[in-house]
PDB file of N, CA and C in Angstrom:
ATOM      1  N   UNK A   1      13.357  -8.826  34.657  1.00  0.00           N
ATOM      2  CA  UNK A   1      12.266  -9.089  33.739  1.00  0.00           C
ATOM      3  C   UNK A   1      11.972 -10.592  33.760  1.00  0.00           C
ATOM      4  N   UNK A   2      10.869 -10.965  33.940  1.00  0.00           N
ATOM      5  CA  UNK A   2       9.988 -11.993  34.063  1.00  0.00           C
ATOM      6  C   UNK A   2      10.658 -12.617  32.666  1.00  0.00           C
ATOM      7  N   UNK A   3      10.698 -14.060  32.212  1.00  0.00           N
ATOM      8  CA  UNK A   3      10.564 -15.075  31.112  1.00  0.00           C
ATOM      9  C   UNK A   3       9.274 -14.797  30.030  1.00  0.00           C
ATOM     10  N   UNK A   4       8.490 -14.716  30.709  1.00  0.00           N
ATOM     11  CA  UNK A   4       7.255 -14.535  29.955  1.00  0.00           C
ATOM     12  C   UNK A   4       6.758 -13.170  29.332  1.00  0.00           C
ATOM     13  N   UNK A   5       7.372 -12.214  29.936  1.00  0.00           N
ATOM     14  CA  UNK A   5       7.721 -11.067  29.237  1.00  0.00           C
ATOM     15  C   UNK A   5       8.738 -10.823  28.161  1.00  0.00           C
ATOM     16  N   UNK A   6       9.852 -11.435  28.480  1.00  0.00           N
ATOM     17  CA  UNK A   6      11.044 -11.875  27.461  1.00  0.00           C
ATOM     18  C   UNK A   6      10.235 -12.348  26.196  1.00  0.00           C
ATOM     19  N   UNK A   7       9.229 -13.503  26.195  1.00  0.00           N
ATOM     20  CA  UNK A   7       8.776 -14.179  25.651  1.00  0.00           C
ATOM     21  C   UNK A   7       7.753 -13.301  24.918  1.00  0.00           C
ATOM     22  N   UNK A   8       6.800 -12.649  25.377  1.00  0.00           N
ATOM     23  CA  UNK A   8       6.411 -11.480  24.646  1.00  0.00           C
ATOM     24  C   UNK A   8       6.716 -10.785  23.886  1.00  0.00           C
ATOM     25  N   UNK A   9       7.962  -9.743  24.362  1.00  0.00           N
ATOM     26  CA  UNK A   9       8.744  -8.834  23.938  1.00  0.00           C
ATOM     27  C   UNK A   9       9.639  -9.689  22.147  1.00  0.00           C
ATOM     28  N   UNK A  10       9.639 -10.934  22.478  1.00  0.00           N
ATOM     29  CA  UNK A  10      10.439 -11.573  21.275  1.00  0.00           C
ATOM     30  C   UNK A  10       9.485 -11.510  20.113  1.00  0.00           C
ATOM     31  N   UNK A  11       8.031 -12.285  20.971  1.00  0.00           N
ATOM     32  CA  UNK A  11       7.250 -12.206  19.630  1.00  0.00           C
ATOM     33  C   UNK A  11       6.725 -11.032  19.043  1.00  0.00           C
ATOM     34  N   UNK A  12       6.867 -10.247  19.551  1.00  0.00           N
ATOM     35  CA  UNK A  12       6.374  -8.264  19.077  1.00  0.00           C
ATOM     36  C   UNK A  12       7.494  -8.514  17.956  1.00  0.00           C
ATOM     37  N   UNK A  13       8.544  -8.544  18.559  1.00  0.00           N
ATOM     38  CA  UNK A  13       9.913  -8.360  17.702  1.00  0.00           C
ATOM     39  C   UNK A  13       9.746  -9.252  15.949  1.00  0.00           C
ATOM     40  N   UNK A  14       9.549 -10.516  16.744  1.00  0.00           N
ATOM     41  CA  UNK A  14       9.614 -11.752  14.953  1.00  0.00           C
ATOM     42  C   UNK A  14       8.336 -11.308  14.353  1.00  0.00           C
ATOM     43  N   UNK A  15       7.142 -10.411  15.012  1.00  0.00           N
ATOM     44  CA  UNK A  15       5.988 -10.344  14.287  1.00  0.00           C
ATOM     45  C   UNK A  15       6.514  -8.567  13.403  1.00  0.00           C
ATOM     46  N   UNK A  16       7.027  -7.821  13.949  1.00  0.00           N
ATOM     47  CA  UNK A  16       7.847  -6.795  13.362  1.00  0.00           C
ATOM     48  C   UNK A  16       9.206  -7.118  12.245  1.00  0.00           C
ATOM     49  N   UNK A  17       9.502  -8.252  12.332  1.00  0.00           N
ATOM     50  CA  UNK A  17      10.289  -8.045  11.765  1.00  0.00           C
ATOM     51  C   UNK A  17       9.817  -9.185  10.051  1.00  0.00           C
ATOM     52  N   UNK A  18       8.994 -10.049  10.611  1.00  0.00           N
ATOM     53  CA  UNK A  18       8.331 -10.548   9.626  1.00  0.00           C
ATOM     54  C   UNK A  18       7.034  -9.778   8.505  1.00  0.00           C
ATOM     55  N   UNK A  19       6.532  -8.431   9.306  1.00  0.00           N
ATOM     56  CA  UNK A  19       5.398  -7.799   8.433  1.00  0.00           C
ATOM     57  C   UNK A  19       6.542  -6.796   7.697  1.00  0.00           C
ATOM     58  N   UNK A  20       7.701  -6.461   8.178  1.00  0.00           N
ATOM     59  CA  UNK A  20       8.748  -5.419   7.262  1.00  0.00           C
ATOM     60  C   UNK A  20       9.074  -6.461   6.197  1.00  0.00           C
ATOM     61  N   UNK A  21       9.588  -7.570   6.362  1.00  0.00           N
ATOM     62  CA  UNK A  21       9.957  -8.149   5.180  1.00  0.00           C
ATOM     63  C   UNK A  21       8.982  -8.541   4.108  1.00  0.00           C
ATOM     64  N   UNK A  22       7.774  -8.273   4.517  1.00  0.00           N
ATOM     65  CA  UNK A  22       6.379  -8.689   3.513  1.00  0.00           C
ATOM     66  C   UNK A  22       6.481  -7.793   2.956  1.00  0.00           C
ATOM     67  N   UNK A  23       6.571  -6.136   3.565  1.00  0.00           N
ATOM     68  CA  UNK A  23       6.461  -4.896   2.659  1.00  0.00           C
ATOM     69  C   UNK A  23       7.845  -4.869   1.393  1.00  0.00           C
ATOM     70  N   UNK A  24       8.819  -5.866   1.477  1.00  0.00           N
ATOM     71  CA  UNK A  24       9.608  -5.814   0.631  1.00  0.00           C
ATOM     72  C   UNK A  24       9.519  -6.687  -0.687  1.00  0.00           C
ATOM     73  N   UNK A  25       8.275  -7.727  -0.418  1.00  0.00           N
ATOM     74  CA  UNK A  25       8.014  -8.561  -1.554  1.00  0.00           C
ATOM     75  C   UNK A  25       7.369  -7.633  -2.826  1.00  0.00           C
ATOM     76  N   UNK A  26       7.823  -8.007  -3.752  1.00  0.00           N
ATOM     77  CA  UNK A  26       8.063  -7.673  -5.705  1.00  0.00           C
ATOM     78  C   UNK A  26       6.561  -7.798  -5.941  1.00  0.00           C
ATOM     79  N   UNK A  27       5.657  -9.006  -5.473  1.00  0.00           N
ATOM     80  CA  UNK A  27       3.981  -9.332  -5.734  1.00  0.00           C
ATOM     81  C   UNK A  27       3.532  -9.218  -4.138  1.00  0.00           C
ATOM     82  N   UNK A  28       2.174  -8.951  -4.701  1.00  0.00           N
ATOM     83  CA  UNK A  28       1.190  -8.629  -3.582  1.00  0.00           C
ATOM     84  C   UNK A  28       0.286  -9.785  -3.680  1.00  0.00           C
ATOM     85  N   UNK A  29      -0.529 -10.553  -2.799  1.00  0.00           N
ATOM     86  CA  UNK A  29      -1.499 -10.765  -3.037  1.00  0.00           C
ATOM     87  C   UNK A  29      -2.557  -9.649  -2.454  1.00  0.00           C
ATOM     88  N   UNK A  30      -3.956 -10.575  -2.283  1.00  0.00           N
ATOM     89  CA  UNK A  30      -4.882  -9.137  -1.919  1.00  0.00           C
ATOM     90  C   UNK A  30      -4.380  -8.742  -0.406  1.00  0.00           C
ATOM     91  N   UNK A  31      -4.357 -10.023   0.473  1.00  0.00           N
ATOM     92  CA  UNK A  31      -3.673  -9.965   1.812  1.00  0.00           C
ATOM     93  C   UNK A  31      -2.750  -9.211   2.030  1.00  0.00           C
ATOM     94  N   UNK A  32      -1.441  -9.537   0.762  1.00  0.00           N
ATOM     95  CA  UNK A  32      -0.481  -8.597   1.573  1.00  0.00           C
ATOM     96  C   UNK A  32      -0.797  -7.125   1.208  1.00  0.00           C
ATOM     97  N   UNK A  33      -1.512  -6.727   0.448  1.00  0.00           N
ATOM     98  CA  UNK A  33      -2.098  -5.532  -0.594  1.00  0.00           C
ATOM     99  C   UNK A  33      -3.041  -4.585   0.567  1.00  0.00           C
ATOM    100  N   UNK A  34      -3.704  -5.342   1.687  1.00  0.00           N
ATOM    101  CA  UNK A  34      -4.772  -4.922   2.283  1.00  0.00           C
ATOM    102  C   UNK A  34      -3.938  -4.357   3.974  1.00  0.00           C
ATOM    103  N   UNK A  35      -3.029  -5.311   3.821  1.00  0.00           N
ATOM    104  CA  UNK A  35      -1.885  -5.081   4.980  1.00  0.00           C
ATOM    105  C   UNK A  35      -0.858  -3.565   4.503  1.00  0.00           C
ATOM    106  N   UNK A  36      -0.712  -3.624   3.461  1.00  0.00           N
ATOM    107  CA  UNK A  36      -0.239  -2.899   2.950  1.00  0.00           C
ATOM    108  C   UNK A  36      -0.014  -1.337   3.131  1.00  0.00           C
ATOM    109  N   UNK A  37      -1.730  -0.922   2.333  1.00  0.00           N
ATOM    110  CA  UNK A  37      -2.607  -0.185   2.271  1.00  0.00           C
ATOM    111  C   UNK A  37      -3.798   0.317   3.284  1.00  0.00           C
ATOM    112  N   UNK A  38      -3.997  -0.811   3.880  1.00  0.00           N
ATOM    113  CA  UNK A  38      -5.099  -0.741   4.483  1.00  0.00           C
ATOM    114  C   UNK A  38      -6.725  -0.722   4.535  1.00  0.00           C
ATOM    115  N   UNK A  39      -6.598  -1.058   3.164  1.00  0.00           N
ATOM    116  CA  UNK A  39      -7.767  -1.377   2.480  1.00  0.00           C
ATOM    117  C   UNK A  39      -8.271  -2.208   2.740  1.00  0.00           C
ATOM    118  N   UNK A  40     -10.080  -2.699   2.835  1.00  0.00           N
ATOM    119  CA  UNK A  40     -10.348  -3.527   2.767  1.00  0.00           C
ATOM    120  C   UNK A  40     -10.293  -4.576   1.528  1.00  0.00           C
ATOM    121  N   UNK A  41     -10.727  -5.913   1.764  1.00  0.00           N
ATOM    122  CA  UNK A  41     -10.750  -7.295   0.496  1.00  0.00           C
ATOM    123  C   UNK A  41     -11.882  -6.123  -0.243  1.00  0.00           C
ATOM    124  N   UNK A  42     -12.857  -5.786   0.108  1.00  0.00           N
ATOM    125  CA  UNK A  42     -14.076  -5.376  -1.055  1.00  0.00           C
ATOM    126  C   UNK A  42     -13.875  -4.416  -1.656  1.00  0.00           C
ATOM    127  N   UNK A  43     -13.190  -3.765  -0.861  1.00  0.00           N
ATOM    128  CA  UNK A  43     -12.244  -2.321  -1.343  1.00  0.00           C
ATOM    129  C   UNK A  43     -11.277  -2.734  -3.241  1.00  0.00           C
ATOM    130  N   UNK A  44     -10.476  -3.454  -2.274  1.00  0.00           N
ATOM    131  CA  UNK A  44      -9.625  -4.446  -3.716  1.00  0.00           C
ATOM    132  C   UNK A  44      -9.985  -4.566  -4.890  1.00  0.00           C
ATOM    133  N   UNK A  45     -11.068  -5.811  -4.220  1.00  0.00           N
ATOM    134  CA  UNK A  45     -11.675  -6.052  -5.584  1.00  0.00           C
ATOM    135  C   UNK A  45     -12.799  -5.013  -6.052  1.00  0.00           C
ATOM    136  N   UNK A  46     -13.823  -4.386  -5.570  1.00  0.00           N
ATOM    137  CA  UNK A  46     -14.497  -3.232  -6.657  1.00  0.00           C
ATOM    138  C   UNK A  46     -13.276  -2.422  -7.192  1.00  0.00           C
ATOM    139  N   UNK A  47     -11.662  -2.025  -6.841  1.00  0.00           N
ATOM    140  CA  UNK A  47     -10.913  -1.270  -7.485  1.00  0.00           C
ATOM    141  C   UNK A  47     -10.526  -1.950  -9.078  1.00  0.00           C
ATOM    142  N   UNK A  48     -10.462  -3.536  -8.549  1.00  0.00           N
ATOM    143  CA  UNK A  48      -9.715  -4.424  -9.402  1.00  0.00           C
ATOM    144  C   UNK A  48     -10.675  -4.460 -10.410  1.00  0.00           C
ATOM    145  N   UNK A  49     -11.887  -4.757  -9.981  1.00  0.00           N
ATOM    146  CA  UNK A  49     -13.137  -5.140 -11.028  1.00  0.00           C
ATOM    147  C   UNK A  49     -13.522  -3.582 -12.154  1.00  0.00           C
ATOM    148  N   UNK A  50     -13.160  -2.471 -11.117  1.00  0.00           N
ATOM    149  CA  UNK A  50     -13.124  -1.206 -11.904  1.00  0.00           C
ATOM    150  C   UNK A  50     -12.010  -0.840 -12.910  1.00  0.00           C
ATOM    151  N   UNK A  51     -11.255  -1.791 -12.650  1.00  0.00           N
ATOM    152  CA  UNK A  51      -9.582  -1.145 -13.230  1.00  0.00           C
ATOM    153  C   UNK A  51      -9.234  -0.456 -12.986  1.00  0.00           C
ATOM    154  N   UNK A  52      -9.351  -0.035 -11.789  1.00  0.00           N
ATOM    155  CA  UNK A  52      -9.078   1.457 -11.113  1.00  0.00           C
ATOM    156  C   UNK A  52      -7.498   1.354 -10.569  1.00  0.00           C
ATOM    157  N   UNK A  53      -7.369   0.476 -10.181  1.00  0.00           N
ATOM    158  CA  UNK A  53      -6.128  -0.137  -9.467  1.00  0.00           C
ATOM    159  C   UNK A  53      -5.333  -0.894 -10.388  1.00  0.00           C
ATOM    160  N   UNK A  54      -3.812  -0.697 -11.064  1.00  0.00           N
ATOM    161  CA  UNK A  54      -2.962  -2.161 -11.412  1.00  0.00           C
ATOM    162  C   UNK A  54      -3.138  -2.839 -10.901  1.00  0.00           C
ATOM    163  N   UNK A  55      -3.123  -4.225 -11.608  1.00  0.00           N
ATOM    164  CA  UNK A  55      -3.567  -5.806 -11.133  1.00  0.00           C
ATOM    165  C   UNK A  55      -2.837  -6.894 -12.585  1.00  0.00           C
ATOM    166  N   UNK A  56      -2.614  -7.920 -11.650  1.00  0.00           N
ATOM    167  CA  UNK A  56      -2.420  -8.997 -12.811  1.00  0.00           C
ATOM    168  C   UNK A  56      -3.206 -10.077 -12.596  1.00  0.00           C
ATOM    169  N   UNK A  57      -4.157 -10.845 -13.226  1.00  0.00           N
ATOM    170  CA  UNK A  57      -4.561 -11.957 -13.171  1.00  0.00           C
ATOM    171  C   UNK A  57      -4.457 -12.980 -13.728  1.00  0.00           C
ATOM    172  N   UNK A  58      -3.136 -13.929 -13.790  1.00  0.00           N
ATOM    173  CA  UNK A  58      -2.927 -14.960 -14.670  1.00  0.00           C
ATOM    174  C   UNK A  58      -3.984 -15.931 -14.473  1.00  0.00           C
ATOM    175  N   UNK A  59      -4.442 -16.306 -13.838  1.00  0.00           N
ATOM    176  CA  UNK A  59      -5.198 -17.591 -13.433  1.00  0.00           C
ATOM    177  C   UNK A  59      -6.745 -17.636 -13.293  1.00  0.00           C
ATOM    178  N   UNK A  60      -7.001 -16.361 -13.416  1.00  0.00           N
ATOM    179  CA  UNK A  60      -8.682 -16.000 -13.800  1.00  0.00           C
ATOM    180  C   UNK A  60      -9.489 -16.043 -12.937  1.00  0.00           C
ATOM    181  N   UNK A  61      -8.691 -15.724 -11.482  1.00  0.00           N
ATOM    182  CA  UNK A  61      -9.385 -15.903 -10.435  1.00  0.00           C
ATOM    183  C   UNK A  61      -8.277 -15.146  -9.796  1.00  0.00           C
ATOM    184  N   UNK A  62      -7.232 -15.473  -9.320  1.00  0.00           N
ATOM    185  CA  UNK A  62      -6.359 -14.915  -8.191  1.00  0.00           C
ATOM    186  C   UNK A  62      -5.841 -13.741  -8.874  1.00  0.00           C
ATOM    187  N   UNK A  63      -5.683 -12.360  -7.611  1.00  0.00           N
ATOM    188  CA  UNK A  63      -5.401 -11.520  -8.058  1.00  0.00           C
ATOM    189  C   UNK A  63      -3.473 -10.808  -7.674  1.00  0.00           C
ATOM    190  N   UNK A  64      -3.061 -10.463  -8.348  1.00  0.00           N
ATOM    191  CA  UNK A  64      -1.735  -9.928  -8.123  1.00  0.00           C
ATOM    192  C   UNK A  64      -1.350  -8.397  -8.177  1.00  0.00           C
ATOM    193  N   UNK A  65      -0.276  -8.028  -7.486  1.00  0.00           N
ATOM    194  CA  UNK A  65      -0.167  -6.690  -7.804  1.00  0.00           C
ATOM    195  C   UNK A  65       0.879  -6.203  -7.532  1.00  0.00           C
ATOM    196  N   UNK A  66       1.405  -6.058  -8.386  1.00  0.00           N
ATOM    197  CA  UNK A  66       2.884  -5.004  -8.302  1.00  0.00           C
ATOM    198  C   UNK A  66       3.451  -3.944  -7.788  1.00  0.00           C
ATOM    199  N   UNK A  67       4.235  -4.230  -6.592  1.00  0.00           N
ATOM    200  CA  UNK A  67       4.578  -3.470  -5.621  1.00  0.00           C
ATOM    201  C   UNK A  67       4.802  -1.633  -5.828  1.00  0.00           C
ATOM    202  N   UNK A  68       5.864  -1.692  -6.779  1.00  0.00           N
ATOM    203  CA  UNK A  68       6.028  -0.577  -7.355  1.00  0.00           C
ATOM    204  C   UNK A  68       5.123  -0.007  -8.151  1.00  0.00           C
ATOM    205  N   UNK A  69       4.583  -0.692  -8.558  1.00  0.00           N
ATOM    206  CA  UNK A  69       3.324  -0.329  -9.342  1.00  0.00           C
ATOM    207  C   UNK A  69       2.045   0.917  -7.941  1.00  0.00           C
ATOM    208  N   UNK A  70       2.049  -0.313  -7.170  1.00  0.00           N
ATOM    209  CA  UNK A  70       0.861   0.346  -6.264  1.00  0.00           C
ATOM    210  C   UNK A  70       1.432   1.626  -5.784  1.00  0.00           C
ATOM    211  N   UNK A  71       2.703   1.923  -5.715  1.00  0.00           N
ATOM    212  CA  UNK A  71       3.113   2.759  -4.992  1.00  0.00           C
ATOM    213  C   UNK A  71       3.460   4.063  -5.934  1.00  0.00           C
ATOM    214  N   UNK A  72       3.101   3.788  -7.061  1.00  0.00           N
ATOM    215  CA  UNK A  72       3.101   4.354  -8.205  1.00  0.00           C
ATOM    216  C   UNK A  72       1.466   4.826  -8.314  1.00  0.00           C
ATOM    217  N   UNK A  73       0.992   4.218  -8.159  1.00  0.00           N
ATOM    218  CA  UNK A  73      -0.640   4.684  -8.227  1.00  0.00           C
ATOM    219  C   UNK A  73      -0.977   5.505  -7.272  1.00  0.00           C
ATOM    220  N   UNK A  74      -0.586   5.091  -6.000  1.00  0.00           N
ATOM    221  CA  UNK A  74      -0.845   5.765  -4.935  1.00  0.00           C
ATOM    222  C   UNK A  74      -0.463   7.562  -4.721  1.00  0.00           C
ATOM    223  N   UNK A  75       0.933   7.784  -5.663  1.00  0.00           N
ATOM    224  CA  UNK A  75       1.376   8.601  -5.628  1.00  0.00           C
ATOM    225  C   UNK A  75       0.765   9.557  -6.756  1.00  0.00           C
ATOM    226  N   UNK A  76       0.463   8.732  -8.008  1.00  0.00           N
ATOM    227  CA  UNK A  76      -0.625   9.626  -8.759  1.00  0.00           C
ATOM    228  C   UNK A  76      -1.830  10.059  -8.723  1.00  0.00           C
ATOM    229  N   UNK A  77      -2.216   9.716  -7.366  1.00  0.00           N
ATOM    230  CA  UNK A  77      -3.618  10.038  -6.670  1.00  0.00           C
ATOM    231  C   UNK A  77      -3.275  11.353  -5.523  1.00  0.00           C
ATOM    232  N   UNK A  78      -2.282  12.070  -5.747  1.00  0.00           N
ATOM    233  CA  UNK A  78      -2.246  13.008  -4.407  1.00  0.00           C
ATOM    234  C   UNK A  78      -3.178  14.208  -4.575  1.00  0.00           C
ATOM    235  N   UNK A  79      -3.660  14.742  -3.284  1.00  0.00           N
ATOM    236  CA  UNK A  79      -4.527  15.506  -3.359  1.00  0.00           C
ATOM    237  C   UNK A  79      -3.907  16.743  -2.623  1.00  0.00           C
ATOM    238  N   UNK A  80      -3.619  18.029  -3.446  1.00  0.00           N
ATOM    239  CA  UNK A  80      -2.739  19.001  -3.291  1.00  0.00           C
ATOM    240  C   UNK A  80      -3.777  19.967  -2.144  1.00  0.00           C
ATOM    241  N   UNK A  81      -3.247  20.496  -1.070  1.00  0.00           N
ATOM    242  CA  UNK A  81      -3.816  21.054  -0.455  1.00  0.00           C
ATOM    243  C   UNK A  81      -4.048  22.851  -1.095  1.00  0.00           C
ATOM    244  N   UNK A  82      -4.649  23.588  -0.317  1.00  0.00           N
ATOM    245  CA  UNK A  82      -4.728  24.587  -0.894  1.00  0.00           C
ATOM    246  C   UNK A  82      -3.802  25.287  -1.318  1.00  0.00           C
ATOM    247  N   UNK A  83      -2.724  25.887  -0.237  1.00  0.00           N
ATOM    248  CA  UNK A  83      -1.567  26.364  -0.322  1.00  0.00           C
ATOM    249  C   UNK A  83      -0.724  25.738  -1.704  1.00  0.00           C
ATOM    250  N   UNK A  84      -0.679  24.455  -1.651  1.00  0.00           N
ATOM    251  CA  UNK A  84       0.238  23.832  -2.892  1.00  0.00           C
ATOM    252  C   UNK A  84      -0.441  24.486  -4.095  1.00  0.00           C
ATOM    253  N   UNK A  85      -1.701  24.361  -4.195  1.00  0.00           N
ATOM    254  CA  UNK A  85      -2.831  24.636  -5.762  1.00  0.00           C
ATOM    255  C   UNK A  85      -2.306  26.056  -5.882  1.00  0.00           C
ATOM    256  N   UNK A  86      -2.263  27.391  -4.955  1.00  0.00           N
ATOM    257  CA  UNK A  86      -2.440  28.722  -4.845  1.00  0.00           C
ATOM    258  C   UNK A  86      -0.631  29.085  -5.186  1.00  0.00           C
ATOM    259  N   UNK A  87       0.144  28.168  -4.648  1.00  0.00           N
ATOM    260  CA  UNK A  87       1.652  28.395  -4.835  1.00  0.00           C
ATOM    261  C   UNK A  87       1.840  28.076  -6.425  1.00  0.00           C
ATOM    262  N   UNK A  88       1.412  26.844  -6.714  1.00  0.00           N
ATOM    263  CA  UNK A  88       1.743  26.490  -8.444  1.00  0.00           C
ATOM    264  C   UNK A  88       0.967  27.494  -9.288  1.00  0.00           C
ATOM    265  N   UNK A  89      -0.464  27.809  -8.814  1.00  0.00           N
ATOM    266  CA  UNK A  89      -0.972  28.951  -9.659  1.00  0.00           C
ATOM    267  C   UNK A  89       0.159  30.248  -9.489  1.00  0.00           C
ATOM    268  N   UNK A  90       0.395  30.803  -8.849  1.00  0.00           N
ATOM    269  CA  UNK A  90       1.186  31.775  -8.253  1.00  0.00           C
ATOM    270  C   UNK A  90       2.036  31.976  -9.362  1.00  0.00           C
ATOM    271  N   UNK A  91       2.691  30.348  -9.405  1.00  0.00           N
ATOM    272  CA  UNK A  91       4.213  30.404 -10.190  1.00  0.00           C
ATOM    273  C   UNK A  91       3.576  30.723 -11.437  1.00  0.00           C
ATOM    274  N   UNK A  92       2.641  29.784 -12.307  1.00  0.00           N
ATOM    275  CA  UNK A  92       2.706  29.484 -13.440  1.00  0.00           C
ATOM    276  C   UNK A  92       1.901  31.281 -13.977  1.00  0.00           C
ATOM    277  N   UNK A  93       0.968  32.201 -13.192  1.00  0.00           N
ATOM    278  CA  UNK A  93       0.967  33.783 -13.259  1.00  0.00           C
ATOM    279  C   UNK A  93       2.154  34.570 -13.722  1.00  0.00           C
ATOM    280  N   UNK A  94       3.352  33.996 -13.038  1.00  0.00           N
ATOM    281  CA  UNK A  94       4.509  34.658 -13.122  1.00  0.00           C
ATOM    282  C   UNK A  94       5.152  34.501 -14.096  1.00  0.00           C
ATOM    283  N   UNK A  95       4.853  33.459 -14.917  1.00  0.00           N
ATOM    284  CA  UNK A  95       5.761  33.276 -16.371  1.00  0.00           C
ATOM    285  C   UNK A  95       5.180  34.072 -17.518  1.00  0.00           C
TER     286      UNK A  95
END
């Protein structure tokens, strides 16, 4: 293997191993929020401006967001496929 492939192969590696340790930070900004998620910035903010999304704004401009939090939201947004809707009806018939 070529040097310059070495050299490649390293930076895949420090750029992998630097976006895992972002997903472990406590605050988000919108950046790491959009990396995150995958959302766009306009996405963000019409959520933020809606209150649709947890957010903190100490500074009246910059926005923050709580890791567990988002992942908490995210999870109260699931959208049950049919089978799941037709199985819980199923059950709750049976009582």
């Amino acid at each position: 293997m070529n040097p310059q492939k070495i050299i490649e192969q390293l930076n895949e590696i420090k750029m992998m191993i630097t976006k895992g340790n972002q997903f472990q930070k406590e605050i988000f900004t919108i950046k790491d929020l959009m990396n995150y998620t995958g959302f766009s910035d306009s996405t963000i903010h019409k959520l933020s401006a809606k209150k649709l999304i947890p957010h903190n704004k100490p500074t009246n401009g910059a926005l923050f967001f709580d890791r567990l939090e988002i992942v908490e939201w995210i999870r109260k947004h699931k959208v049950y496929s049919d089978e799941e809707v037709l199985s819980k009806f199923s059950k709750q018939l049976k009582k």
